[in-house]
Structure formats: structure tokens, C-alpha cells
C-alpha atoms as a PDB file:
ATOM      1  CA  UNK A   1      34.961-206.874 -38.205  1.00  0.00           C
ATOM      2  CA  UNK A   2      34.953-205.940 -41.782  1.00  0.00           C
ATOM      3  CA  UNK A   3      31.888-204.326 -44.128  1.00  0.00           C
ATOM      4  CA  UNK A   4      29.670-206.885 -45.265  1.00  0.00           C
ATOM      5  CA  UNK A   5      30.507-208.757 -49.000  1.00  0.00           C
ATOM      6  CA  UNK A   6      28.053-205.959 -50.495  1.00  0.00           C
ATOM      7  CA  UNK A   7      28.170-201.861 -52.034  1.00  0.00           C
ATOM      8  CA  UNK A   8      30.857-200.621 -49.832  1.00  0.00           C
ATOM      9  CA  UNK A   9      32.396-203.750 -48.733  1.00  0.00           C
ATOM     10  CA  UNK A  10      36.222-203.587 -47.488  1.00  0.00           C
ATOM     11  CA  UNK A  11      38.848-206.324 -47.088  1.00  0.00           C
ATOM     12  CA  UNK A  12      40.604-203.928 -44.108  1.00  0.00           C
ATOM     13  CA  UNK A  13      39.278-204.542 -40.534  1.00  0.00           C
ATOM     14  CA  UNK A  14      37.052-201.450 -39.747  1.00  0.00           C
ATOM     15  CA  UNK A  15      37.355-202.449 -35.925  1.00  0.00           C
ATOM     16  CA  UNK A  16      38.873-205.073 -33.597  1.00  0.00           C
ATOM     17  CA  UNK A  17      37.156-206.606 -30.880  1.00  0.00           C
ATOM     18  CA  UNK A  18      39.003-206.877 -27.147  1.00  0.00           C
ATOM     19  CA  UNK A  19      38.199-210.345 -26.053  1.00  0.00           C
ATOM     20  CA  UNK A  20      38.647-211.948 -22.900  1.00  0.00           C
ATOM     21  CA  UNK A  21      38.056-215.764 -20.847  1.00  0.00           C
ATOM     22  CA  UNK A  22      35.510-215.392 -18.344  1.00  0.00           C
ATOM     23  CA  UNK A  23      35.679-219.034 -17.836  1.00  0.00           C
ATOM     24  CA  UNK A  24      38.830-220.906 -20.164  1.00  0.00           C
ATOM     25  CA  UNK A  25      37.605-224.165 -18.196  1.00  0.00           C
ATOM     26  CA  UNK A  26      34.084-223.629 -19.451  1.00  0.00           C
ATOM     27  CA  UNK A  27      34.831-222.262 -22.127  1.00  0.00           C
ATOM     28  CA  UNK A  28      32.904-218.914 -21.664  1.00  0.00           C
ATOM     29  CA  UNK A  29      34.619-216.105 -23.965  1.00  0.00           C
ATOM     30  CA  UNK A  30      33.597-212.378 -23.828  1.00  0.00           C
ATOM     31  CA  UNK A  31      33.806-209.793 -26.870  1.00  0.00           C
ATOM     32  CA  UNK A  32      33.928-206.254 -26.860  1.00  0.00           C
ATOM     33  CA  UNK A  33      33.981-203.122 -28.944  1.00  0.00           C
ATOM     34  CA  UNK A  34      34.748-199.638 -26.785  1.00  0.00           C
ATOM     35  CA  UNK A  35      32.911-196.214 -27.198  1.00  0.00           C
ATOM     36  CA  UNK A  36      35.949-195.172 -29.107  1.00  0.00           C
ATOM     37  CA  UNK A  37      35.546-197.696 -31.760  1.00  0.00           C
ATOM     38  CA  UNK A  38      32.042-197.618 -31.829  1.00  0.00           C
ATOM     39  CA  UNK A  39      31.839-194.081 -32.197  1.00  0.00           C
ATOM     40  CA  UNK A  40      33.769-194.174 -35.466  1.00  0.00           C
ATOM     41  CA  UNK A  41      31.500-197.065 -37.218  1.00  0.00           C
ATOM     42  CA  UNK A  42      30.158-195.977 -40.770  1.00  0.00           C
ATOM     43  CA  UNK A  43      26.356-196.952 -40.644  1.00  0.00           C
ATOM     44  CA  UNK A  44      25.389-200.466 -42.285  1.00  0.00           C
ATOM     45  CA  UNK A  45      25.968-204.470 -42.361  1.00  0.00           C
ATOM     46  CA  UNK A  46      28.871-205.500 -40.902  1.00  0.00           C
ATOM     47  CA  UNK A  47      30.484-209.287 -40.654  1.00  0.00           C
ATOM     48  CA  UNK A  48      32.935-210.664 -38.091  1.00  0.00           C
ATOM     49  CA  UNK A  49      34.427-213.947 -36.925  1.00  0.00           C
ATOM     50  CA  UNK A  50      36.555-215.354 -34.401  1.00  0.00           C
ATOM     51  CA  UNK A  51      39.767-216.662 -34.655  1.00  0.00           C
ATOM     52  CA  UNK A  52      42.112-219.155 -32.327  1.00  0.00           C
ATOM     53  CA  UNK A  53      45.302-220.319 -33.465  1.00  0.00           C
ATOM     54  CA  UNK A  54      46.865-222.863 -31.911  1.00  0.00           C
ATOM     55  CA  UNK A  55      50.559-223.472 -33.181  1.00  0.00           C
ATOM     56  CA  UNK A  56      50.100-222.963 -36.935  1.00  0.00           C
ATOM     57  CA  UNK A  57      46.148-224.067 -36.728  1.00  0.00           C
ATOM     58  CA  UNK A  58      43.579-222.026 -36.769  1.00  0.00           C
ATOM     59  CA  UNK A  59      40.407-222.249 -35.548  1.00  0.00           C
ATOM     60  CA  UNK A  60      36.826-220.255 -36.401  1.00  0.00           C
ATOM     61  CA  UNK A  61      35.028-220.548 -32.888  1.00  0.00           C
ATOM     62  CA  UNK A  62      32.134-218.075 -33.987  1.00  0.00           C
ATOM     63  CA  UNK A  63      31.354-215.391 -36.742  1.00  0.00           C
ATOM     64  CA  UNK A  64      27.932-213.128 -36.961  1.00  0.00           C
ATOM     65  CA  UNK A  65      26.847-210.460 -38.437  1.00  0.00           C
ATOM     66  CA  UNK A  66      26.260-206.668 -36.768  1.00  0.00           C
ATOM     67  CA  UNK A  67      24.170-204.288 -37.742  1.00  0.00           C
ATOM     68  CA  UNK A  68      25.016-200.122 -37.286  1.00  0.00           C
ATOM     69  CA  UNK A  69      22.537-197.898 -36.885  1.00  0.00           C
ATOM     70  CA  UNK A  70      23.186-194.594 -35.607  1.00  0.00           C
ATOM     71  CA  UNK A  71      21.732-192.845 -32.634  1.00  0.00           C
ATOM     72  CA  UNK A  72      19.669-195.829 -31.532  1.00  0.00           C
ATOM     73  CA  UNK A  73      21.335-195.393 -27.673  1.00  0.00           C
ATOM     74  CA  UNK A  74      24.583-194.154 -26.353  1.00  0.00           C
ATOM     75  CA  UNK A  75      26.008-194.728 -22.902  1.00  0.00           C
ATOM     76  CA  UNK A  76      24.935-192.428 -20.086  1.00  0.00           C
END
């Protein structure tokens, strides 16, 4: 995920997501972002998508947008 396309946009990722099958025959995905990587996250608008390549194609299966606000909850 990158800063959104506004004042203090970036072009570098500012964090990658881990991202698993739960179900490849249903095609169920799961994304993640660990403490770690949360922890560093500059407050503001964020964008991401998802990528799948498949030989040299490449697929977008999903892209958002994320919101950072700090100290809204942490983890126990």
C-alpha cells in the first residue's frame, strides 16, 4: 500500500500485505498487515491493490482504500 495520489503522496510501498488462500478452490484470499507494520504507518489516506501474475499476466483481483488514524485501538 502506497499514500494516497494527494499532499504527501509516495510512489514507494509504505507497507506490504502477507496474504494467504483460505480456500484456492473457492477462491477465498486473506490479507494482512502485522503490529510491526502497523505500528510504523504515518497517519492519513492510504491506497492498495492486489496483484496475481500468472506467467507474464497480471491480474488486479481487488484494490481499496485504508484509512490511518492513530490510537483508535491497539491489540491487548
Amino acid at each position: 500500500m502506497t499514500k494516497s495520489t494527494s499532499i504527501g503522496s509516495t510512489s514507494y510501498p509504505a507497507a506490504t500485505f502477507n496474504v494467504g488462500f483460505t480456500s484456492a478452490a473457492g477462491g477465498k484470499i486473506k490479507i494482512s498487515l502485522g503490529s510491526t507494520a502497523t505500528r510504523t504507518l504515518s497517519e492519513g489516506r492510504y491506497v492498495y491493490n492486489l496483484l496475481v501474475s500468472s506467467g507474464s499476466t497480471v491480474y488486479s483481483l481487488t484494490n481499496g482504500n485504508i484509512l490511518v488514524i492513530p490510537g483508535i485501538s491497539s491489540a491487548p
